[in-house]
C-alpha atoms as a PDB file:
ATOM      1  CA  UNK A   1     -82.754-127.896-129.314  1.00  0.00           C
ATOM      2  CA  UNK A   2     -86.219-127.218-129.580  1.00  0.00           C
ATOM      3  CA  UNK A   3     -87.971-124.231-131.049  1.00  0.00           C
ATOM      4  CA  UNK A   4     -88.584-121.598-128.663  1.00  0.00           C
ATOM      5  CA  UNK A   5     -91.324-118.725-129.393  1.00  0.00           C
ATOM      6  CA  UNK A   6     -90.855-115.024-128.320  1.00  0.00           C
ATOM      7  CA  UNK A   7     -93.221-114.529-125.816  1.00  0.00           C
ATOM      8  CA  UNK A   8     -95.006-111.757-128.093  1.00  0.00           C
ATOM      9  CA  UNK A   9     -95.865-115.151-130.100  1.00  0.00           C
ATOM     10  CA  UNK A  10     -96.172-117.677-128.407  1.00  0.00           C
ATOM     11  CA  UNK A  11     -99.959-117.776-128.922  1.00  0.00           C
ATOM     12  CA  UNK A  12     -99.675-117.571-132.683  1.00  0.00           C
ATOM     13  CA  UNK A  13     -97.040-120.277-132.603  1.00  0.00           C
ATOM     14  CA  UNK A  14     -99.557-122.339-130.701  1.00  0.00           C
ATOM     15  CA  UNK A  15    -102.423-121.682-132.751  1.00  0.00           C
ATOM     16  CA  UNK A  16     -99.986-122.872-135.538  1.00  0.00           C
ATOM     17  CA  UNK A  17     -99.040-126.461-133.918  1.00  0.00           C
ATOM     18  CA  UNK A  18    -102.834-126.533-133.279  1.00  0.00           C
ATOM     19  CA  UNK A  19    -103.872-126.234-137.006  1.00  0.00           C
ATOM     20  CA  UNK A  20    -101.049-128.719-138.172  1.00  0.00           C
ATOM     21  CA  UNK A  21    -102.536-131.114-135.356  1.00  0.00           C
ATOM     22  CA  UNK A  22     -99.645-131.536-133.200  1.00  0.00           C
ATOM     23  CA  UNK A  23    -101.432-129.953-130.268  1.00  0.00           C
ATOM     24  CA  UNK A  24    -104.416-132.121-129.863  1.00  0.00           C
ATOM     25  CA  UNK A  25    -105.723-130.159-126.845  1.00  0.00           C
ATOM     26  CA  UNK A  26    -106.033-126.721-126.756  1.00  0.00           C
ATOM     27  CA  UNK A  27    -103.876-125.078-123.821  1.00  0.00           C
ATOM     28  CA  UNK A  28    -106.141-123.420-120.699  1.00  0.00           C
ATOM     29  CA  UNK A  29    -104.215-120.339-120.827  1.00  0.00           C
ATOM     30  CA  UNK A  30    -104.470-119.982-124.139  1.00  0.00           C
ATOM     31  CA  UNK A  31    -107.428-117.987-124.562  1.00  0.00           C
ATOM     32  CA  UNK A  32    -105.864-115.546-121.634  1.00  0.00           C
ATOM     33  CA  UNK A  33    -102.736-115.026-123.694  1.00  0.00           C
ATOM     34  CA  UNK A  34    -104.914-113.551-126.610  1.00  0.00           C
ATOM     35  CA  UNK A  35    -106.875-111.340-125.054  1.00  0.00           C
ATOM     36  CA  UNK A  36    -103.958-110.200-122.801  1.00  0.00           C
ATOM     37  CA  UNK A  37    -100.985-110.620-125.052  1.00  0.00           C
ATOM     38  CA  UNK A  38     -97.649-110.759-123.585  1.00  0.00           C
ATOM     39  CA  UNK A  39     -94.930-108.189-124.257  1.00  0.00           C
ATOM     40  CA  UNK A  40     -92.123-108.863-126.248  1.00  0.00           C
ATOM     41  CA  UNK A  41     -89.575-109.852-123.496  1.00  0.00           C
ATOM     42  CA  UNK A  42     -90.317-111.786-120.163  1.00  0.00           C
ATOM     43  CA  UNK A  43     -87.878-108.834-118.536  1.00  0.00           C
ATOM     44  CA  UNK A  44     -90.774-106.300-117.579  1.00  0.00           C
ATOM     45  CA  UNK A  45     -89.483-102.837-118.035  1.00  0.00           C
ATOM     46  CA  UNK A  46     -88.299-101.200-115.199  1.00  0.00           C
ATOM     47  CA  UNK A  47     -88.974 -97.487-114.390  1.00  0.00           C
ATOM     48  CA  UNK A  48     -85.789 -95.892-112.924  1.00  0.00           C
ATOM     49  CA  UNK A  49     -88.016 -93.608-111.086  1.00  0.00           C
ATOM     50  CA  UNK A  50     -89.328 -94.625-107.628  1.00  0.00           C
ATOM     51  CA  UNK A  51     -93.099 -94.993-107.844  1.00  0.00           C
ATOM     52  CA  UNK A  52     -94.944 -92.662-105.829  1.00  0.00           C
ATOM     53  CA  UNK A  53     -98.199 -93.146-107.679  1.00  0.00           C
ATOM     54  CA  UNK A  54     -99.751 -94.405-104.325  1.00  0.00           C
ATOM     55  CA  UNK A  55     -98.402 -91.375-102.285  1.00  0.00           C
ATOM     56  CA  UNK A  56     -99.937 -87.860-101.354  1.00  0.00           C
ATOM     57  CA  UNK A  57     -99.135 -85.054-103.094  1.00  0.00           C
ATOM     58  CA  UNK A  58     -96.487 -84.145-100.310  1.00  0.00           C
ATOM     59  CA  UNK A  59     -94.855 -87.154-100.359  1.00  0.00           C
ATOM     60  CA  UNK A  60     -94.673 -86.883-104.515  1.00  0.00           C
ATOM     61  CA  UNK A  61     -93.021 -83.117-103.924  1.00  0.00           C
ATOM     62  CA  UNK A  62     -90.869 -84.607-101.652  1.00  0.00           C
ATOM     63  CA  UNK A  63     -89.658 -87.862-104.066  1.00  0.00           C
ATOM     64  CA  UNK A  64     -89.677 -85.549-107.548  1.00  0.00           C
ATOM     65  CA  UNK A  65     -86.368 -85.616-108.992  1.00  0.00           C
ATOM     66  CA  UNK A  66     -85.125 -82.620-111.117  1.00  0.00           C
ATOM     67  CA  UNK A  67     -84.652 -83.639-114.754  1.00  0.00           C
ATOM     68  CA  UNK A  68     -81.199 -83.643-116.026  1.00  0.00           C
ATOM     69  CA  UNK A  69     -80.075 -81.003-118.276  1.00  0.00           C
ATOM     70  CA  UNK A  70     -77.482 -82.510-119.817  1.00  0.00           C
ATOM     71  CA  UNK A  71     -77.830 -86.108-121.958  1.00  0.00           C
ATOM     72  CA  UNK A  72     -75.395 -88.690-122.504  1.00  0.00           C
ATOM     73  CA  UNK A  73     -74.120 -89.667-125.978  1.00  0.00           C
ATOM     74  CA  UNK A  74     -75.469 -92.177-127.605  1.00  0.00           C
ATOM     75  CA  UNK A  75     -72.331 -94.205-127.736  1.00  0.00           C
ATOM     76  CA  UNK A  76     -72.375 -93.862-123.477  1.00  0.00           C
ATOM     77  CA  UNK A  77     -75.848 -94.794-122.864  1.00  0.00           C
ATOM     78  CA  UNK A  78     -75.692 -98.106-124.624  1.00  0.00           C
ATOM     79  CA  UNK A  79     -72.238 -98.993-123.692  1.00  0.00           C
ATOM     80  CA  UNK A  80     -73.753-101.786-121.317  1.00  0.00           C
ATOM     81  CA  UNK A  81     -77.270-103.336-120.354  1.00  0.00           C
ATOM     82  CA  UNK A  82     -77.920-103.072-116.745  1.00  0.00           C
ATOM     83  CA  UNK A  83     -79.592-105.974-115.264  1.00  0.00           C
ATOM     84  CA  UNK A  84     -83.194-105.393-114.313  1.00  0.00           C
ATOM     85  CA  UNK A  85     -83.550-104.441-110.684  1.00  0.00           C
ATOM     86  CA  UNK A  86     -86.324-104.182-107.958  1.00  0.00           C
ATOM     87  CA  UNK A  87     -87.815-100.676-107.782  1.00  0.00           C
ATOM     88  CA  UNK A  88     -86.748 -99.202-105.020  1.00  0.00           C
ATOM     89  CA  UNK A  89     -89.076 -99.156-101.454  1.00  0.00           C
ATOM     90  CA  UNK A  90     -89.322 -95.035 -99.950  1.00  0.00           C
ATOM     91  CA  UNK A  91     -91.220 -93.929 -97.152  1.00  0.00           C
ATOM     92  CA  UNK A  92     -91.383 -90.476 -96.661  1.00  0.00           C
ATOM     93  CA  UNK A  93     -89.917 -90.663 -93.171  1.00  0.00           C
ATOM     94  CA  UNK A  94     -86.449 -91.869 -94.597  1.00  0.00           C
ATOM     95  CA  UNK A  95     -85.667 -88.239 -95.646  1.00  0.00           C
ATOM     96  CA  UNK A  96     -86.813 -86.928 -92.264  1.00  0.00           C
ATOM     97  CA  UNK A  97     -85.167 -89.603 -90.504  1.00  0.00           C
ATOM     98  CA  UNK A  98     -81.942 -88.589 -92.188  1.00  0.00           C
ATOM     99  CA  UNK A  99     -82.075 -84.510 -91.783  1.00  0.00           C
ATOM    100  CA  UNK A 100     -82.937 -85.480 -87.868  1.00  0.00           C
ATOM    101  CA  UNK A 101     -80.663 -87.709 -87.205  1.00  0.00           C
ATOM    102  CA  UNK A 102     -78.141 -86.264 -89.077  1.00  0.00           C
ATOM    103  CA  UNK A 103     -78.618 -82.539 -86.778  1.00  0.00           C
ATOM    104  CA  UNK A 104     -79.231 -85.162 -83.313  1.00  0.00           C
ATOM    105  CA  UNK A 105     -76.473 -87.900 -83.635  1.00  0.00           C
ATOM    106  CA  UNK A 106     -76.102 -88.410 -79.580  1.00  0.00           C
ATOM    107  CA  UNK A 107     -80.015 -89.720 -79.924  1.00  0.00           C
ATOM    108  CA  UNK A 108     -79.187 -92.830 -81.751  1.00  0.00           C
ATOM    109  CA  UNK A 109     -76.881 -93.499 -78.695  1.00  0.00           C
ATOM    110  CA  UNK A 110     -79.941 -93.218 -76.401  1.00  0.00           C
ATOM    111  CA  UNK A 111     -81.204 -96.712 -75.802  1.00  0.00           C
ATOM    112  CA  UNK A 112     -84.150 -97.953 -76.697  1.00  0.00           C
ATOM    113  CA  UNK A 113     -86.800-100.884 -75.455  1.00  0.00           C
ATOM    114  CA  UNK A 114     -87.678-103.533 -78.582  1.00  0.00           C
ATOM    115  CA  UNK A 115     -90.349-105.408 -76.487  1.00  0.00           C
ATOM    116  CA  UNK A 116     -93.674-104.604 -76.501  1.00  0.00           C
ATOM    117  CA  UNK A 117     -96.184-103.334 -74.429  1.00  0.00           C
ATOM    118  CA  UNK A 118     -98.604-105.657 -72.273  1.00  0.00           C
ATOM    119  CA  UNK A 119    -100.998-105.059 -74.380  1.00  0.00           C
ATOM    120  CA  UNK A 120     -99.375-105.699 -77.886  1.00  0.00           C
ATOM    121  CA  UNK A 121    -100.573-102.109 -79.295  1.00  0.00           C
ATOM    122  CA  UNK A 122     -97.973 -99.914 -80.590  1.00  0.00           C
ATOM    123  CA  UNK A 123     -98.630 -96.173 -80.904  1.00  0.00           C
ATOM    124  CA  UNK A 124    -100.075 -94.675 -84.178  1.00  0.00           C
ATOM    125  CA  UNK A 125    -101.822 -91.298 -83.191  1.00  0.00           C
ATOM    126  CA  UNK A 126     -99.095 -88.500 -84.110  1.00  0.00           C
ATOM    127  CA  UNK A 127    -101.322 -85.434 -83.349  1.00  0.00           C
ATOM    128  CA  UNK A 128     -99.221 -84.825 -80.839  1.00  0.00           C
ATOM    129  CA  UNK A 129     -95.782 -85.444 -79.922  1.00  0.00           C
ATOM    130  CA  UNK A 130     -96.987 -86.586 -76.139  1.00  0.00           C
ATOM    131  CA  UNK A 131     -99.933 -87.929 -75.474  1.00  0.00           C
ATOM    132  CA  UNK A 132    -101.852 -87.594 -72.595  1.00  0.00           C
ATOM    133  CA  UNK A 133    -100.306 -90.107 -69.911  1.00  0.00           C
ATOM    134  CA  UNK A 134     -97.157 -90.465 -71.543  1.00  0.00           C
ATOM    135  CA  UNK A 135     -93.471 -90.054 -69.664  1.00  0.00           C
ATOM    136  CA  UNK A 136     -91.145 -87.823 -71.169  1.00  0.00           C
ATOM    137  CA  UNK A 137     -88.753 -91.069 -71.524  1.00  0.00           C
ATOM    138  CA  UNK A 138     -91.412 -92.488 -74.198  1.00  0.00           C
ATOM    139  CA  UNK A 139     -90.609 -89.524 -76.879  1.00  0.00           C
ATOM    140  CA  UNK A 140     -87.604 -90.445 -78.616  1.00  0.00           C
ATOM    141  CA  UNK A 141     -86.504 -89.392 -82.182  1.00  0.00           C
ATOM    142  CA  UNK A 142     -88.537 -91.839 -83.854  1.00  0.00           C
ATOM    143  CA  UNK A 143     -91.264 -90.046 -82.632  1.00  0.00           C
ATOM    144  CA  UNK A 144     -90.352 -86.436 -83.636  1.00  0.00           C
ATOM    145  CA  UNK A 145     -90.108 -87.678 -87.059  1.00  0.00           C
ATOM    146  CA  UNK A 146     -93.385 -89.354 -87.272  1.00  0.00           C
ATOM    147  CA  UNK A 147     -94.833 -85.848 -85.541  1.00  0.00           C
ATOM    148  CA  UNK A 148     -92.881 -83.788 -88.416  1.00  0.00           C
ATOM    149  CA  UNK A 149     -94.817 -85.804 -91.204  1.00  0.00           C
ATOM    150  CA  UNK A 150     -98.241 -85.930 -89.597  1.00  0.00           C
ATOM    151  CA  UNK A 151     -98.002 -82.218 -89.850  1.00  0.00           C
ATOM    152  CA  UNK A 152     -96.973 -82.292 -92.864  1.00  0.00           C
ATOM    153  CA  UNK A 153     -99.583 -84.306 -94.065  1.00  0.00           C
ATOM    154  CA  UNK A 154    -102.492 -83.214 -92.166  1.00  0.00           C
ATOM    155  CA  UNK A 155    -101.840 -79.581 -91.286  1.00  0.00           C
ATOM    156  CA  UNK A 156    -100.090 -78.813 -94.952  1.00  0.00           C
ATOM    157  CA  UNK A 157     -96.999 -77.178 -93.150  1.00  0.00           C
ATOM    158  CA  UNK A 158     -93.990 -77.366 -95.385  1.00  0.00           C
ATOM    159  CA  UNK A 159     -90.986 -79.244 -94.464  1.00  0.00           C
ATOM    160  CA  UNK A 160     -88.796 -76.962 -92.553  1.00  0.00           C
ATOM    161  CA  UNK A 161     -91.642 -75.216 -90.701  1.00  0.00           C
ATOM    162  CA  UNK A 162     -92.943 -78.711 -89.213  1.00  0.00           C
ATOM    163  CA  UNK A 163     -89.523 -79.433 -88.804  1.00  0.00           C
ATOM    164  CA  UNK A 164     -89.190 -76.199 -86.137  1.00  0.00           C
ATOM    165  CA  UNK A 165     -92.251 -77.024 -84.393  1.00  0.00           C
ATOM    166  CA  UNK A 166     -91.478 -80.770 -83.875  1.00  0.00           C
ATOM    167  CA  UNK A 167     -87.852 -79.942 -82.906  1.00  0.00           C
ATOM    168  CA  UNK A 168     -88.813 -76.909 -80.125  1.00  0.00           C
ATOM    169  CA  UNK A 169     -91.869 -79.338 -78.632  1.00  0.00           C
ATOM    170  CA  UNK A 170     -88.884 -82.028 -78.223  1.00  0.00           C
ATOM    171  CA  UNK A 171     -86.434 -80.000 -76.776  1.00  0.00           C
ATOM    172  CA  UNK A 172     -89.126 -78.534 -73.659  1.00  0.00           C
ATOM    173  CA  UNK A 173     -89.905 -82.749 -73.161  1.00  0.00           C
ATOM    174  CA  UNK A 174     -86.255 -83.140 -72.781  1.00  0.00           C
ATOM    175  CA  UNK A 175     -85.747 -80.374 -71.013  1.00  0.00           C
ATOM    176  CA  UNK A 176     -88.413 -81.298 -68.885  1.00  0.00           C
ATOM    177  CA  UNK A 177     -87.326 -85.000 -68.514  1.00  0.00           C
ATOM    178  CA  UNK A 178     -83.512 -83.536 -67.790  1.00  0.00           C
ATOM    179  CA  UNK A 179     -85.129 -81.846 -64.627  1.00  0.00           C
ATOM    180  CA  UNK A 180     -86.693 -84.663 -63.412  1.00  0.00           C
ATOM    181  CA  UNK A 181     -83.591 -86.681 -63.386  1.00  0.00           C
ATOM    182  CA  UNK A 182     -81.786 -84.144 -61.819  1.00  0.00           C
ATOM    183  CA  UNK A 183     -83.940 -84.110 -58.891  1.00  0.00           C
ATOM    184  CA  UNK A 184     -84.044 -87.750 -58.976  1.00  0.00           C
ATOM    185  CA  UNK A 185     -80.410 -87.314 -58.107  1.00  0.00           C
ATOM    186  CA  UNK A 186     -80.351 -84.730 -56.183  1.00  0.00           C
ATOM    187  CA  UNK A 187     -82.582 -86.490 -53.656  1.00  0.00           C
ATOM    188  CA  UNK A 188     -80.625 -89.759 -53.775  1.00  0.00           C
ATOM    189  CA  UNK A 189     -77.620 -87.874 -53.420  1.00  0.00           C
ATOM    190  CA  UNK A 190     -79.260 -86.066 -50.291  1.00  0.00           C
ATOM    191  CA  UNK A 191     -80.106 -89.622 -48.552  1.00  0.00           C
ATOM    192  CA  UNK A 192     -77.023 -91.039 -49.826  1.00  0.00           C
ATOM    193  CA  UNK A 193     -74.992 -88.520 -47.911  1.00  0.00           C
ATOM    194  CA  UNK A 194     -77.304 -88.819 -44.620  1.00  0.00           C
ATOM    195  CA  UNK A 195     -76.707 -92.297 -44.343  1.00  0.00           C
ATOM    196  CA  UNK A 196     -72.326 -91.410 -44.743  1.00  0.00           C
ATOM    197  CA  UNK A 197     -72.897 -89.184 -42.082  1.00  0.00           C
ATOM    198  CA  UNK A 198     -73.010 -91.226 -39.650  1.00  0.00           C
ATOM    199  CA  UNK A 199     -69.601 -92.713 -38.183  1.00  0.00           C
ATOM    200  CA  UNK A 200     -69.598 -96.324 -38.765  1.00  0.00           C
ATOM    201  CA  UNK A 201     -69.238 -96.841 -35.059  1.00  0.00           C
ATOM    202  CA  UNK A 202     -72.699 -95.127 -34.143  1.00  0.00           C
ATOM    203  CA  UNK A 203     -74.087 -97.037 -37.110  1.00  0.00           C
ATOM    204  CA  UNK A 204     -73.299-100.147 -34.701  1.00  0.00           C
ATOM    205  CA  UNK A 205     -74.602 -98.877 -31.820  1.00  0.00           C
ATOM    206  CA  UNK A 206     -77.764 -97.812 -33.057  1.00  0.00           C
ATOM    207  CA  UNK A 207     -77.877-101.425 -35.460  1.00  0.00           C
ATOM    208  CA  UNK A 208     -77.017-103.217 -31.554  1.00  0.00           C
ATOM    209  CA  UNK A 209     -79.698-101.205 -29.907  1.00  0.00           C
ATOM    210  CA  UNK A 210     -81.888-101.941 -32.276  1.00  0.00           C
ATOM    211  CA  UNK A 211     -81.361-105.452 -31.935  1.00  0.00           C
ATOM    212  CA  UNK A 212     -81.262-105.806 -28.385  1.00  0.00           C
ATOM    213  CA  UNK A 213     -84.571-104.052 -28.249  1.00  0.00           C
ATOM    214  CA  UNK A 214     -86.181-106.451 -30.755  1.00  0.00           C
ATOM    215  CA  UNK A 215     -84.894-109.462 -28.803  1.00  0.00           C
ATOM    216  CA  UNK A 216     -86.203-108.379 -25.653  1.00  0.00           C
ATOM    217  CA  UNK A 217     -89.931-107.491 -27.015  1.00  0.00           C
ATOM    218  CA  UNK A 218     -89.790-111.083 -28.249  1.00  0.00           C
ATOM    219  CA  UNK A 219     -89.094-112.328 -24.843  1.00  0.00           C
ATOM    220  CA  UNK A 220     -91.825-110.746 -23.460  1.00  0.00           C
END
């Protein structure tokens, strides 16, 4: 099997089969590898924390993790080598998605359209929980939570407060979308029951007249 340098020198080992000639050419990545020498294991080290180094300072409250105050043995802590994993990906909103979701179960039963809209453009102001123009119908929980964090963000309210406001503005749209529907109903109901009114034998008559009348205006 052939010799196989750690990574941390590989360029030495190089520069090595280079002075005893059995590298004729030097390698194009050589020159890279010393000025930006690689560590001693291809593994990169993995931080067990989730990086938040891109996030606000809300968002790196939010994420902190309180240190533990008790530490393993030694023994425990190298008992096994856990394979390197992916750092884990969190957004912000998966915490509020969770605490609203979690108080507001029935809305994950409420269905929701996939498709877009004509125009392709999905919403992204969140200064307000309904826009100008909007239907009640349009504000679902996916919106509340987006609401919660823009004030959050923008207007430096802390969790639970923004969490009170987005809640009570949702509660008047559905309360105010509930009222429509009930007088959506009530005034189908209300034509519904004119129309049953009527005995099905006057509902022929008056069809027949109707008919007969028709006819004879196309006669003449």
């Amino acid at each position: 099997m052939a010799f196989r340098a750690p990574p941390i020198q590989l360029a030495k080992h190089v520069s090595n089969l280079m002075k005893g000639k059995l590298i004729t050419k030097t390698p194009v990545w050589l020159p890279v590898v010393q000025a930006f020498p690689p560590g001693p294991s291809i593994v990169r080290s993995q931080n067990s924390e989730v990086n938040v180094s891109g996030q606000t300072e809300m968002e790196q409250t939010m994420f902190a993790k309180p240190q533990p105050t008790q530490s393993l043995r030694h023994s425990q802590k190298h008992l096994r080598t856990r394979p390197p994993r992916p750092r884990a990906i969190v957004y912000p909103e998966d915490k509020l998605r969770k605490q609203f979701y979690k108080d507001h179960p029935f809305e994950l039963a409420r269905p929701k359209v996939l498709v877009e809209p004509e125009l392709g453009i999905n919403r992204t102001d969140f200064s307000k929980l309904m826009l100008d123009g909007m239907h009640p119908s349009q504000i679902d929980g996916e919106a509340v939570i987006k609401y919660q964090l823009y004030l959050m963000v923008h207007e430096k309210m802390p969790e639970r407060k923004a969490y009170a406001k987005a809640t009570s503005e949702f509660y008047e749209i559905r309360a105010k979308q509930e009222e429509e529907e009930r007088e959506a109903r009530a005034k189908m109901s209300d034509i519904l029951q004119v129309i049953q009114s009527k005995k099905w034998t006057k509902k022929g008559i008056y069809l027949e007249g109707v008919a007969l009348r028709k006819g004879f205006e196309d006669q003449f």
